[in-house]
N, C-alpha and C. Protein backbone atom coordinates (compact mmCIF):
# COMPACT_ATOMS: atom_id res chain seq x y z
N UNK A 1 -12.71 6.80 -6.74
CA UNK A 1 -11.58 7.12 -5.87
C UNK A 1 -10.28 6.88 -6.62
N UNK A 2 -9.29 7.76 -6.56
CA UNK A 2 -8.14 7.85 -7.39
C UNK A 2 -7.08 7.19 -5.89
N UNK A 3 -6.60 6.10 -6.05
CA UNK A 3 -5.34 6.24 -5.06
C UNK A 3 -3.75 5.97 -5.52
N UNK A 4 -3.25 5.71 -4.54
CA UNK A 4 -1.73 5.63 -5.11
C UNK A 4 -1.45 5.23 -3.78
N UNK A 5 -0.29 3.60 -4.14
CA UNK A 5 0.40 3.31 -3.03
C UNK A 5 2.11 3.38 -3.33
N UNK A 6 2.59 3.36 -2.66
CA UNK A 6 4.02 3.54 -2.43
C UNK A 6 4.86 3.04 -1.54
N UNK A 7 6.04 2.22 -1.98
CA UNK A 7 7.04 2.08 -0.81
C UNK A 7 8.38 2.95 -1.11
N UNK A 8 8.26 3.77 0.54
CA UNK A 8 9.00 5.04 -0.18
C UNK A 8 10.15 4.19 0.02
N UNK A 9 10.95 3.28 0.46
CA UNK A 9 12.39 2.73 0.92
C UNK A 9 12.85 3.58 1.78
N UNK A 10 12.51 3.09 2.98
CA UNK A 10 12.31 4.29 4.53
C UNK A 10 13.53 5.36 4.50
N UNK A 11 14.80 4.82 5.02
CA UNK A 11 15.64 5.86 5.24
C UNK A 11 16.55 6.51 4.26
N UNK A 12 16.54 5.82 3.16
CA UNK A 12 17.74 6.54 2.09
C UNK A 12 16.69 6.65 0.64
N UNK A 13 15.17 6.45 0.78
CA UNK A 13 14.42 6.53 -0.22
C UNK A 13 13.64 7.98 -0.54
N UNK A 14 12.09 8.40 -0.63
CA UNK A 14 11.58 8.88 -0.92
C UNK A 14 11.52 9.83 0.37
N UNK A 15 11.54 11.32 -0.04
CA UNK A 15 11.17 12.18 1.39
C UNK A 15 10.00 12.62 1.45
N UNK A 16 9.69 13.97 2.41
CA UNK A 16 8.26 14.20 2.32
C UNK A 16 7.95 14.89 1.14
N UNK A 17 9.36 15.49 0.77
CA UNK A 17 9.04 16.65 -0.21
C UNK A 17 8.73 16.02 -1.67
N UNK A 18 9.35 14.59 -1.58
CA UNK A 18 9.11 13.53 -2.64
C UNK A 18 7.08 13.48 -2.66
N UNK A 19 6.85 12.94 -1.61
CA UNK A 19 5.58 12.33 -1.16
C UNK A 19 4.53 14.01 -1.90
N UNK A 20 5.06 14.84 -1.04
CA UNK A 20 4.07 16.19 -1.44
C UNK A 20 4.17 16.28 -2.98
N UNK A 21 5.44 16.27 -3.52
CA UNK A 21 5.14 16.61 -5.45
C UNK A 21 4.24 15.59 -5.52
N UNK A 22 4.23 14.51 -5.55
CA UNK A 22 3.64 13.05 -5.84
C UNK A 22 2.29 13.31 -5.78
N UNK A 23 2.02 14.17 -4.57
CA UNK A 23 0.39 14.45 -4.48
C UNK A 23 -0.14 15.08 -5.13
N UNK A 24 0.90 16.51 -5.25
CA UNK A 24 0.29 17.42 -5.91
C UNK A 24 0.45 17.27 -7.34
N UNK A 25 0.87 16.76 -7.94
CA UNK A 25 1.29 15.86 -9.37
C UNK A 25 0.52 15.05 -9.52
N UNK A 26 -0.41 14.23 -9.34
CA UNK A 26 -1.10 13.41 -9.34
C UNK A 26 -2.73 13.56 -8.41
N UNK A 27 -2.19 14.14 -7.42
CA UNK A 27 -3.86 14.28 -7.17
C UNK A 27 -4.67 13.18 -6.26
N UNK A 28 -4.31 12.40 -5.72
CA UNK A 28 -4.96 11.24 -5.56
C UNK A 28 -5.65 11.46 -4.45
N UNK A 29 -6.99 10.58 -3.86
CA UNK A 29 -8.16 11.03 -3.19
C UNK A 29 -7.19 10.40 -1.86
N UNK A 30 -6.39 9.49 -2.00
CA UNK A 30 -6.00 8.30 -1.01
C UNK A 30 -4.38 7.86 -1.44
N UNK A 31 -3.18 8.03 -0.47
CA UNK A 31 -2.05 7.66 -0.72
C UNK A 31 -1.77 6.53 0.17
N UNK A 32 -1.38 5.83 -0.19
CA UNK A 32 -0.83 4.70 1.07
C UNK A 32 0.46 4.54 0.90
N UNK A 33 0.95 4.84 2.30
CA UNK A 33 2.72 4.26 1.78
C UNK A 33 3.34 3.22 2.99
N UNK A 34 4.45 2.37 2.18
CA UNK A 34 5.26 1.24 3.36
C UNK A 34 6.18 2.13 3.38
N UNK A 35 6.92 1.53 4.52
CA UNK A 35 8.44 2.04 4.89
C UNK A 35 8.36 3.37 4.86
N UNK A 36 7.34 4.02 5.75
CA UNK A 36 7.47 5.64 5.85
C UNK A 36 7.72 5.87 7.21
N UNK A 37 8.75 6.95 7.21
CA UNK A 37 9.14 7.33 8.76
C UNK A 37 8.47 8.17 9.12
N UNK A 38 9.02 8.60 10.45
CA UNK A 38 8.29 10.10 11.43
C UNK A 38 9.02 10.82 10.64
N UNK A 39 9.61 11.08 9.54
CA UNK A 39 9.74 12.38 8.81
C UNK A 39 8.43 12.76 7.35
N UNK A 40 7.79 11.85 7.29
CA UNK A 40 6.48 11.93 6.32
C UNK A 40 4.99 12.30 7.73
N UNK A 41 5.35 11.90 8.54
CA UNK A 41 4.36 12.68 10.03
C UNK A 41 3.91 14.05 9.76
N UNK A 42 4.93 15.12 9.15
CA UNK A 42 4.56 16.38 8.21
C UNK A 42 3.72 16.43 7.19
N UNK A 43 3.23 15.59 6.94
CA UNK A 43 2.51 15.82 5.85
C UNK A 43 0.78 16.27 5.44
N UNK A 44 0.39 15.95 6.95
CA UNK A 44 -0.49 17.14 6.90
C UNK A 44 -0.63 18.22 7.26
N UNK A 45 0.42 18.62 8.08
CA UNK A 45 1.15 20.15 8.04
C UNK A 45 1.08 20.98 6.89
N UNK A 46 1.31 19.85 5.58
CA UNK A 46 1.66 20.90 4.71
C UNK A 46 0.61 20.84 3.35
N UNK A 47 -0.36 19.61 3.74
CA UNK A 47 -1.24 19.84 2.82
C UNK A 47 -2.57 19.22 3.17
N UNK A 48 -3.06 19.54 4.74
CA UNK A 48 -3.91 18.62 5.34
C UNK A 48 -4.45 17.58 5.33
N UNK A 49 -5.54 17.06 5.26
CA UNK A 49 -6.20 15.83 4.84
C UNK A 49 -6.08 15.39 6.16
N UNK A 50 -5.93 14.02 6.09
CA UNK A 50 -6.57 13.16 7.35
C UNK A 50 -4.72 12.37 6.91
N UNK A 51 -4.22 11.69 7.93
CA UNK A 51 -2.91 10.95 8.20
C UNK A 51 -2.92 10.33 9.11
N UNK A 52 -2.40 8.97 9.13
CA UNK A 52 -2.13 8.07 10.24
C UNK A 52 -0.81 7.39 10.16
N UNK A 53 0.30 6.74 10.78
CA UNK A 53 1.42 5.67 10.54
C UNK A 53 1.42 4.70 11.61
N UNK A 54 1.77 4.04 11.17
CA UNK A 54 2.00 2.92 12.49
C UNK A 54 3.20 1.89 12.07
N UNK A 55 4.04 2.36 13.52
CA UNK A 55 5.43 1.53 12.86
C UNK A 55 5.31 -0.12 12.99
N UNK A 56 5.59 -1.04 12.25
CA UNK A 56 6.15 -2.13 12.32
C UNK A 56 6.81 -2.43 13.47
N UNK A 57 6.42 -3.56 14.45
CA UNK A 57 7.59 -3.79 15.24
C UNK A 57 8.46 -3.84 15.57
N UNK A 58 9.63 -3.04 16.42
CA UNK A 58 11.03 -3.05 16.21
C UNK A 58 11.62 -2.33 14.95
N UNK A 59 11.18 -1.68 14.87
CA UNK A 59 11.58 -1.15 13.09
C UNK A 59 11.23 1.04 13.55
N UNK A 60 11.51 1.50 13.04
CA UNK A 60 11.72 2.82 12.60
C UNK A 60 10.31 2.99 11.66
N UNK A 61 10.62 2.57 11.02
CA UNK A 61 9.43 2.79 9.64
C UNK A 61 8.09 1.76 9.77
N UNK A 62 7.19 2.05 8.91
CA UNK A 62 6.24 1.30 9.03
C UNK A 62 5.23 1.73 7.64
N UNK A 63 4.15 1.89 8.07
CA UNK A 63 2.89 2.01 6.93
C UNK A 63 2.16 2.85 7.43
N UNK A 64 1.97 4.01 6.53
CA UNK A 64 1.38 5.31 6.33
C UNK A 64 0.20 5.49 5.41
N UNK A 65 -1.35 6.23 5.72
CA UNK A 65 -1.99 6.93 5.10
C UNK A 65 -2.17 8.16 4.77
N UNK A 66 -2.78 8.77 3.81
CA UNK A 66 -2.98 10.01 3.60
C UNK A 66 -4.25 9.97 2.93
N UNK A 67 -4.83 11.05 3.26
CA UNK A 67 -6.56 10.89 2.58
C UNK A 67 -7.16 12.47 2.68
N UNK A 68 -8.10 12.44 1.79
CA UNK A 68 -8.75 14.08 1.28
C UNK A 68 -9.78 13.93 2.38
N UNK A 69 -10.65 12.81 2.52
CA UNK A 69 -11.38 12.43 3.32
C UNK A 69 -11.11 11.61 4.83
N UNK A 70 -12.08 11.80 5.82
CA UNK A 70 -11.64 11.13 7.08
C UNK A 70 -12.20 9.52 6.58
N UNK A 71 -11.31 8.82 7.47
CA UNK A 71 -11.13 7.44 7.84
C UNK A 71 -10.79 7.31 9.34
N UNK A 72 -11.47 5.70 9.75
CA UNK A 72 -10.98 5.20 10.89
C UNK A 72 -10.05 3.96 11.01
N UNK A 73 -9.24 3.93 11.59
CA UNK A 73 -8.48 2.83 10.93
C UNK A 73 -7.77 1.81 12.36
N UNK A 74 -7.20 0.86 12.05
CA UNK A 74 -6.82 -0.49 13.02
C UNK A 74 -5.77 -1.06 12.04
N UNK A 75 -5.25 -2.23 13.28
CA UNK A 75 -3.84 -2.62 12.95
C UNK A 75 -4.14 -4.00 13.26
N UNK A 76 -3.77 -4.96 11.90
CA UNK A 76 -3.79 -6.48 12.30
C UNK A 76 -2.52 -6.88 12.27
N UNK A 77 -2.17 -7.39 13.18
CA UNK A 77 -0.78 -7.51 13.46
C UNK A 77 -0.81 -9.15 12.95
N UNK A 78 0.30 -9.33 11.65
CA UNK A 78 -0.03 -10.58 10.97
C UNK A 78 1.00 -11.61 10.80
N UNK A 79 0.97 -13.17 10.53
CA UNK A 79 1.95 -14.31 11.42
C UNK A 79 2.94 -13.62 10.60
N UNK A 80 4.18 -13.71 11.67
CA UNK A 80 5.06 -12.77 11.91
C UNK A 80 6.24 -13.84 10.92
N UNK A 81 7.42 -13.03 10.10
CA UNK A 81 8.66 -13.81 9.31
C UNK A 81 9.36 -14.43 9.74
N UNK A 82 10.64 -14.93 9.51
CA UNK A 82 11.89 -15.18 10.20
C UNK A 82 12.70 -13.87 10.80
N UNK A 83 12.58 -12.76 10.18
CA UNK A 83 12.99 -11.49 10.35
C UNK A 83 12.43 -10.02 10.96
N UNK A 84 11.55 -10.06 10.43
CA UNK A 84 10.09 -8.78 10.43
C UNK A 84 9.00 -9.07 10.87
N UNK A 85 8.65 -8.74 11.80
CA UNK A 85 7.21 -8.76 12.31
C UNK A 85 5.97 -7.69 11.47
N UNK A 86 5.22 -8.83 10.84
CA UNK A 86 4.35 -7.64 9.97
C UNK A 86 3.16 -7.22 10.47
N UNK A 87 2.59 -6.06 9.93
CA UNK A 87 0.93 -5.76 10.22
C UNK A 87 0.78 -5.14 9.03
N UNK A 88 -0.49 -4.90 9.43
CA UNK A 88 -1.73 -4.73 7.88
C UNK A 88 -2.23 -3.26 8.51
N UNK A 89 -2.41 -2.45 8.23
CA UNK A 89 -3.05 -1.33 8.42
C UNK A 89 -4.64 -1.23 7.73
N UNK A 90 -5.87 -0.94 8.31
CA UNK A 90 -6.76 -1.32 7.14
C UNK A 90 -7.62 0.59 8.15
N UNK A 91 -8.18 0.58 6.85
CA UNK A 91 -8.41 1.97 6.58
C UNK A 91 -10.28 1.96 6.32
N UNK A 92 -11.08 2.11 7.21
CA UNK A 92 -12.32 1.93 7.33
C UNK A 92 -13.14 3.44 6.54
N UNK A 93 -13.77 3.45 5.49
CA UNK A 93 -14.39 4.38 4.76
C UNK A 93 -15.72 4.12 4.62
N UNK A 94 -16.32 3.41 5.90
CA UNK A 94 -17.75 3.02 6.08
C UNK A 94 -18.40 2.10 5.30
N UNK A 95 -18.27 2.05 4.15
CA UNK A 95 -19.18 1.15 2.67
C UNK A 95 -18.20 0.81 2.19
N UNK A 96 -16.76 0.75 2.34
CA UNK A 96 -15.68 -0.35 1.92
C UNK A 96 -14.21 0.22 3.00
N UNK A 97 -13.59 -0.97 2.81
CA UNK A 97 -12.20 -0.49 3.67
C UNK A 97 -10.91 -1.08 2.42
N UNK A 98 -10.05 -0.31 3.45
CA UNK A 98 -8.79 -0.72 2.15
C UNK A 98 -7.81 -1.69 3.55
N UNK A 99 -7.18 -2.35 2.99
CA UNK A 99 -6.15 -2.98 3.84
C UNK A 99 -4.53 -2.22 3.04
N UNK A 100 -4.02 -1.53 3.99
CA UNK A 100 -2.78 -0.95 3.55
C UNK A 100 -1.40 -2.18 3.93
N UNK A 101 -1.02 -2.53 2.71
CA UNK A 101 -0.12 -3.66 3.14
C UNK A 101 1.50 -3.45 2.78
N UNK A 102 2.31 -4.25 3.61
CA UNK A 102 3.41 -4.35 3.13
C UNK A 102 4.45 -5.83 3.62
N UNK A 103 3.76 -6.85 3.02
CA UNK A 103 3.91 -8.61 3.30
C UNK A 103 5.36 -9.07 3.47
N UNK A 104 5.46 -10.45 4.17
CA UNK A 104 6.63 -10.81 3.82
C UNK A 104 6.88 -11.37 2.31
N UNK A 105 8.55 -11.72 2.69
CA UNK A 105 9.29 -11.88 1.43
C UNK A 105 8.86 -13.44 1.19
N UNK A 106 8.77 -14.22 2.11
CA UNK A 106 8.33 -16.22 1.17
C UNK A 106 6.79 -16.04 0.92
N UNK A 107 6.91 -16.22 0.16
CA UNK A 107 5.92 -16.95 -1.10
C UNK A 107 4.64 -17.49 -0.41
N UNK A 108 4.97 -18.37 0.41
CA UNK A 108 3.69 -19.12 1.52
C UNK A 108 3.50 -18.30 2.21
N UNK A 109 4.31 -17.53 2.71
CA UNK A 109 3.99 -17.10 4.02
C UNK A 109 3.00 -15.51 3.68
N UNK A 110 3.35 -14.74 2.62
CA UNK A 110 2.38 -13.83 1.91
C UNK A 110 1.28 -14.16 1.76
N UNK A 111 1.19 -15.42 1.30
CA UNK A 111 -0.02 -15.59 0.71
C UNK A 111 -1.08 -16.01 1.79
N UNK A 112 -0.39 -16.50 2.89
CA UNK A 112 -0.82 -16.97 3.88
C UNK A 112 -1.41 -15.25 4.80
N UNK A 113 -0.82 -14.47 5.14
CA UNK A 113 -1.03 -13.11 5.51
C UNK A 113 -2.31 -12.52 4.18
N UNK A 114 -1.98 -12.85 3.04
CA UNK A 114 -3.17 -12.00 2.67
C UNK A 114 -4.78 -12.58 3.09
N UNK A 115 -4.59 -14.17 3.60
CA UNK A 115 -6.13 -14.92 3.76
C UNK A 115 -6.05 -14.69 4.58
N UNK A 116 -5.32 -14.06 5.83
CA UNK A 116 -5.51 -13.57 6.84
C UNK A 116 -6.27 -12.20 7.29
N UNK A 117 -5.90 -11.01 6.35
CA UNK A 117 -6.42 -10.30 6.37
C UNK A 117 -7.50 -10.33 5.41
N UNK A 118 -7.82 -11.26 4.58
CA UNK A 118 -9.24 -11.37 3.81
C UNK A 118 -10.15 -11.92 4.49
N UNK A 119 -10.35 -12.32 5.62
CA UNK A 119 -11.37 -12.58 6.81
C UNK A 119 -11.40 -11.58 7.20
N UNK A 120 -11.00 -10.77 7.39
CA UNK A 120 -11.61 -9.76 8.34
C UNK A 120 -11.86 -8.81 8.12
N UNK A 121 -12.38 -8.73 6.59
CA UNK A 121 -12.19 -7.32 5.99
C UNK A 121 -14.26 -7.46 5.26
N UNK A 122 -14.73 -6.38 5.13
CA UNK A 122 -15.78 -6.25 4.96
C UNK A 122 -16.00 -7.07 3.32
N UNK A 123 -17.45 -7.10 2.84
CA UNK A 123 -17.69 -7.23 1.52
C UNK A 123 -16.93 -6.33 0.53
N UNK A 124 -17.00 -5.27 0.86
CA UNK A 124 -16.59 -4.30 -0.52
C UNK A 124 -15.08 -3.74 0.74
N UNK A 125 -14.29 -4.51 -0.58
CA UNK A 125 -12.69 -3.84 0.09
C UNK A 125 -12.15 -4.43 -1.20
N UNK A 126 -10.61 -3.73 -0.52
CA UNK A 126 -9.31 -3.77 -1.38
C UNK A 126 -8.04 -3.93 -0.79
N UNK A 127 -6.84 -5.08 -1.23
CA UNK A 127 -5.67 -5.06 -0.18
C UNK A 127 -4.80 -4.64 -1.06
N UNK A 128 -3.99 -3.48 -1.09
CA UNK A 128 -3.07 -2.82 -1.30
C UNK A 128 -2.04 -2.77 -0.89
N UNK A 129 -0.54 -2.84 -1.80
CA UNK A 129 0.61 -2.09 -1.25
C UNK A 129 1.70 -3.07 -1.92
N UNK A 130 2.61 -3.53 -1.12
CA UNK A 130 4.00 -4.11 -1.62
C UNK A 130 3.99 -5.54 -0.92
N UNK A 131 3.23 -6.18 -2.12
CA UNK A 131 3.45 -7.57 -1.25
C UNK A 131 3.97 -9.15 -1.28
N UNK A 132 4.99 -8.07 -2.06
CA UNK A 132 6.44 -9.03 -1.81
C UNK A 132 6.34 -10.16 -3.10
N UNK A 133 5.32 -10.21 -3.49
CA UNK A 133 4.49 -11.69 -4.08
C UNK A 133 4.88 -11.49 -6.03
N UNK A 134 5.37 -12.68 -6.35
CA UNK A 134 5.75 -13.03 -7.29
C UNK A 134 5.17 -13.60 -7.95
N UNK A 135 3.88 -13.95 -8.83
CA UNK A 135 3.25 -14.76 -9.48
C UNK A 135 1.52 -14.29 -8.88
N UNK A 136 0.52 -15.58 -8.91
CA UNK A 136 -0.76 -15.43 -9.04
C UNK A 136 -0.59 -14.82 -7.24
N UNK A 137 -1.47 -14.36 -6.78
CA UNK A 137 -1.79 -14.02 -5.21
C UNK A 137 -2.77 -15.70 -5.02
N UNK A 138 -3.29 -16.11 -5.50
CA UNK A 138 -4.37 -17.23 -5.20
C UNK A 138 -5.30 -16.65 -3.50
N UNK A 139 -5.99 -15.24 -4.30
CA UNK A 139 -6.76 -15.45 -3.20
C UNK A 139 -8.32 -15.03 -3.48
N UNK A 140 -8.99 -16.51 -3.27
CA UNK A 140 -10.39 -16.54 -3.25
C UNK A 140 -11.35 -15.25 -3.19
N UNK A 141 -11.87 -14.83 -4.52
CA UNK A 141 -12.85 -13.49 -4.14
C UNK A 141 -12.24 -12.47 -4.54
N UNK A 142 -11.12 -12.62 -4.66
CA UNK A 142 -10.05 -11.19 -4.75
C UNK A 142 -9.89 -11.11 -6.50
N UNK A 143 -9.54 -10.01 -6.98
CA UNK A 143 -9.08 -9.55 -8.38
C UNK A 143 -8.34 -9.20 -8.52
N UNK A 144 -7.18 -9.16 -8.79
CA UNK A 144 -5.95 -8.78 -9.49
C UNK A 144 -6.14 -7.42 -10.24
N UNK A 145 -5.95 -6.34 -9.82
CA UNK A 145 -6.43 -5.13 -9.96
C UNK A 145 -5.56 -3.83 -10.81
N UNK A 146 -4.90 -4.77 -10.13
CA UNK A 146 -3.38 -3.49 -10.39
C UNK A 146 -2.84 -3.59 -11.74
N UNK A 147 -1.88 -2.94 -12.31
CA UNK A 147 -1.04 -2.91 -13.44
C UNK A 147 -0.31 -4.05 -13.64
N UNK A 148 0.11 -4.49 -14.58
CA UNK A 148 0.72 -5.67 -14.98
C UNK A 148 1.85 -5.79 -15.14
N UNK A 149 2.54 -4.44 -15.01
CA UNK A 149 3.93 -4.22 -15.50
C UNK A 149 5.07 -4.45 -14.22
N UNK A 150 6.72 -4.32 -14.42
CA UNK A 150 7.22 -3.96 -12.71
C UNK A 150 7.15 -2.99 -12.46
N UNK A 151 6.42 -3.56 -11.00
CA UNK A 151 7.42 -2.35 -10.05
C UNK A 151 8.22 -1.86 -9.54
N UNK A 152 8.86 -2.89 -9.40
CA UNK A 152 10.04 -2.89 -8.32
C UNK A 152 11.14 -3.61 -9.32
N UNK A 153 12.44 -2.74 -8.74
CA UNK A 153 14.03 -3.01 -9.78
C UNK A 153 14.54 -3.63 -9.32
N UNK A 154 15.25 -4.62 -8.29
CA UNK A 154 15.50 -5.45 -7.14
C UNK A 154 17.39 -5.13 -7.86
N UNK A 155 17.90 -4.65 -6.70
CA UNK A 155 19.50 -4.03 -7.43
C UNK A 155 19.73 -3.21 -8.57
N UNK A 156 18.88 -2.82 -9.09
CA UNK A 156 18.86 -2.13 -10.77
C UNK A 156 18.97 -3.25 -11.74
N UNK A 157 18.56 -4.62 -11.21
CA UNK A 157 19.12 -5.53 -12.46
C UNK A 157 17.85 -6.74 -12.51
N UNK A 158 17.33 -6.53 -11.78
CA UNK A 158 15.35 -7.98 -11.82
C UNK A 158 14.34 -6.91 -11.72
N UNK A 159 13.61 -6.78 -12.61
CA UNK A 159 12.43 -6.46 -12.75
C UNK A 159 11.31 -6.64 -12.06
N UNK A 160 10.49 -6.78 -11.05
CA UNK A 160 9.46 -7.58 -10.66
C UNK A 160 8.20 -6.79 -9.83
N UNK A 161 7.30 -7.66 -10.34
CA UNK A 161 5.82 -7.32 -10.22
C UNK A 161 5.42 -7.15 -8.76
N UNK A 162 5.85 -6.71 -7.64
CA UNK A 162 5.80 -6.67 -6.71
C UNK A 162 4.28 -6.03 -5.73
N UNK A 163 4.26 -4.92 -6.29
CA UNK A 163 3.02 -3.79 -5.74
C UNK A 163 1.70 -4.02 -6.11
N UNK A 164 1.19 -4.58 -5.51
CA UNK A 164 -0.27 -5.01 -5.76
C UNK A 164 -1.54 -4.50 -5.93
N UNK A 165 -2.88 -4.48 -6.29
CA UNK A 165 -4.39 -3.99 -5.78
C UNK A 165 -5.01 -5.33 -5.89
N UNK A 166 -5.56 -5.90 -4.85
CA UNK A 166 -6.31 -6.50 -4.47
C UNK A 166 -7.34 -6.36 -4.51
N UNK A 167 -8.98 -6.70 -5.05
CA UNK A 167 -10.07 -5.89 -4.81
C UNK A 167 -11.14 -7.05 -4.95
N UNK A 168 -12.57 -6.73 -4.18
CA UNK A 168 -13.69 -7.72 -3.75
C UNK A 168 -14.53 -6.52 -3.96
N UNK A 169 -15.63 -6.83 -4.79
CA UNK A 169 -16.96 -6.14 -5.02
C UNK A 169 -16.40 -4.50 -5.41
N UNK A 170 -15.22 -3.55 -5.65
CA UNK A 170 -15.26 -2.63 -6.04
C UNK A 170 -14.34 -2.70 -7.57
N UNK A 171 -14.96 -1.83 -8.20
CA UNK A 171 -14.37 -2.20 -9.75
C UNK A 171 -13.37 -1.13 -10.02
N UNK A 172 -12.55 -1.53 -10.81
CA UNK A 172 -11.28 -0.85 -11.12
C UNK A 172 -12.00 0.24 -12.59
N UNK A 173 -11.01 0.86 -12.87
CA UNK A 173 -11.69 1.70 -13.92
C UNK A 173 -10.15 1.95 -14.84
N UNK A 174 -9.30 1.96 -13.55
CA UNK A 174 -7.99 2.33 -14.47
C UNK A 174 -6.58 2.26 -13.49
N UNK A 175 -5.91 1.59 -14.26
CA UNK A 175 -4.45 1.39 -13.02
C UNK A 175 -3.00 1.53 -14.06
N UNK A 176 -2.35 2.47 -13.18
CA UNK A 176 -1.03 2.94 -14.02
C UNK A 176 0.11 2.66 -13.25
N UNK A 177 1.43 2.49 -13.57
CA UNK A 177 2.67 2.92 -13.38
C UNK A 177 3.57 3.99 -13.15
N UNK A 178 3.42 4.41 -12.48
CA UNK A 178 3.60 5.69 -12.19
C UNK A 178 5.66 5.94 -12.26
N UNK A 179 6.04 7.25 -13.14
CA UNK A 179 7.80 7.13 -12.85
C UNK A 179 8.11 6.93 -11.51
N UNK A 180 9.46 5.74 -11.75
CA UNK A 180 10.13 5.79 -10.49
C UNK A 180 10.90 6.61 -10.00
N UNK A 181 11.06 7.06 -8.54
CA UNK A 181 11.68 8.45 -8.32
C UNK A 181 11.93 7.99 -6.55
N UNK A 182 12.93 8.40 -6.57
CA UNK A 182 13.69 8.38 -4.94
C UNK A 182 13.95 7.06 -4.47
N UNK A 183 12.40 5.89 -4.90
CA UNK A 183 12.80 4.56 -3.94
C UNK A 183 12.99 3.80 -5.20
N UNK A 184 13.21 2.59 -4.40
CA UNK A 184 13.56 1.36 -5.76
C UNK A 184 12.00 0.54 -6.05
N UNK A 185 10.78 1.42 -5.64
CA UNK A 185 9.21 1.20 -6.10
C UNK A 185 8.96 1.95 -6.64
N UNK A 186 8.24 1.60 -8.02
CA UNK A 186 7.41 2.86 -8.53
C UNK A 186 6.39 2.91 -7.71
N UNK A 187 5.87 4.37 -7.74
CA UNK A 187 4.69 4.13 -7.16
C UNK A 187 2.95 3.47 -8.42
N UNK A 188 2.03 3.17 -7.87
CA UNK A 188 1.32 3.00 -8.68
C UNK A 188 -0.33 3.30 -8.53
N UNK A 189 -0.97 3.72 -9.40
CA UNK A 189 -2.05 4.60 -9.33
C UNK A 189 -3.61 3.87 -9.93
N UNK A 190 -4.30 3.50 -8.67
CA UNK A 190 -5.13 2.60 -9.06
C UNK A 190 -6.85 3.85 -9.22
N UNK A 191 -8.22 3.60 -9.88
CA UNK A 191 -9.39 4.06 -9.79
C UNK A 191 -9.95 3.45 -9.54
N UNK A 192 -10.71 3.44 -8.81
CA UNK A 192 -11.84 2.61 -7.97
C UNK A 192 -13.29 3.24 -8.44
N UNK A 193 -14.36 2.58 -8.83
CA UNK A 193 -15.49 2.85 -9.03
C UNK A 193 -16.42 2.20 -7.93
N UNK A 194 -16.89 3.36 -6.78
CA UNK A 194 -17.29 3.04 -5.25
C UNK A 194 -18.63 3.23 -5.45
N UNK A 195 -19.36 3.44 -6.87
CA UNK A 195 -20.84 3.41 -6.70
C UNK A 195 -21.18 1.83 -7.04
């Protein structure tokens, strides 16, 4: 499985027409994106597949799928910031699920949300997306999956490793950096080997 997650930076970031080159440029079996509005809701209008979003509490934007294949999917609504009330989107593909994420900003409190959603997630999964997290994830079972490089430009002036792959029992094969374009995330492009 080829995927790619993304935080498009909801209202002044990435559009759909961003999101569609991205696909069709890349190809990926599975897109996940944070901070996507009801203006990415088009997007299987224009190149079908299977799509779901679900906004964040109080918020406009939220966390978006896109997939070649069907999925069933649920919302763990997870201990909530000083600011943002978060959830986890997790994406059920029968013989593994993905958790589509987009965490808070302290340090404890991420790390604390990802052992949250690592209970409840099957043997063979993966937690994906933007999660905020600066250093090791420290989470039991999990692999550090993703690219090593930044993702994220924080003002055009800090560099940082932000965008994650998380993964338990499925093996990576290959994970890239993908150019940054529209938001202040690159996006990034993980392979999954699901046999």
């Amino acid at each position: 499985m080829n995927l790619i997650t993304w935080n498009l930076l909801h209202s002044t970031g990435a559009t759909l027409d961003h999101v569609t080159s991205l696909i069709n440029t890349h190809t990926p079996d599975l897109l996940l994106m944070q901070e996507a509005t009801a203006a990415i809701d088009a997007l299987p209008a224009r190149l079908g597949g299977h799509y779901t979003r679900t906004v964040l509490p109080g918020r406009h934007h939220g966390l978006a799928a896109w997939s070649r294949t069907p999925f069933q999917t649920k919302t763990l609504p997870l201990q909530r910031g000083i600011i943002v009330r978060r959830i986890c989107q997790i994406l059920d593909f029968e013989t593994f699920a993905i958790a589509n994420v987009h965490l808070s900003h302290g340090q404890i409190l991420n790390r604390i949300q990802l052992r949250q959603i690592a209970k409840i997630l099957p043997a063979r999964a993966a937690i994906i997306g933007d999660c905020n997290m600066v250093g090791a994830p420290l989470l039991p079972g999990f692999t550090d999956s993703g690219p090593r490089l930044p993702t994220h430009n924080a003002a055009n002036r800090v560099a940082l490793r932000l965008d994650r792959c998380l993964t338990r029992n499925l093996t990576p094969t290959a994970a890239a950096i993908l150019p940054r374009q529209a938001s202040d995330h690159h996006p990034i492009k993980i392979t999954l080997n699901l046999t």
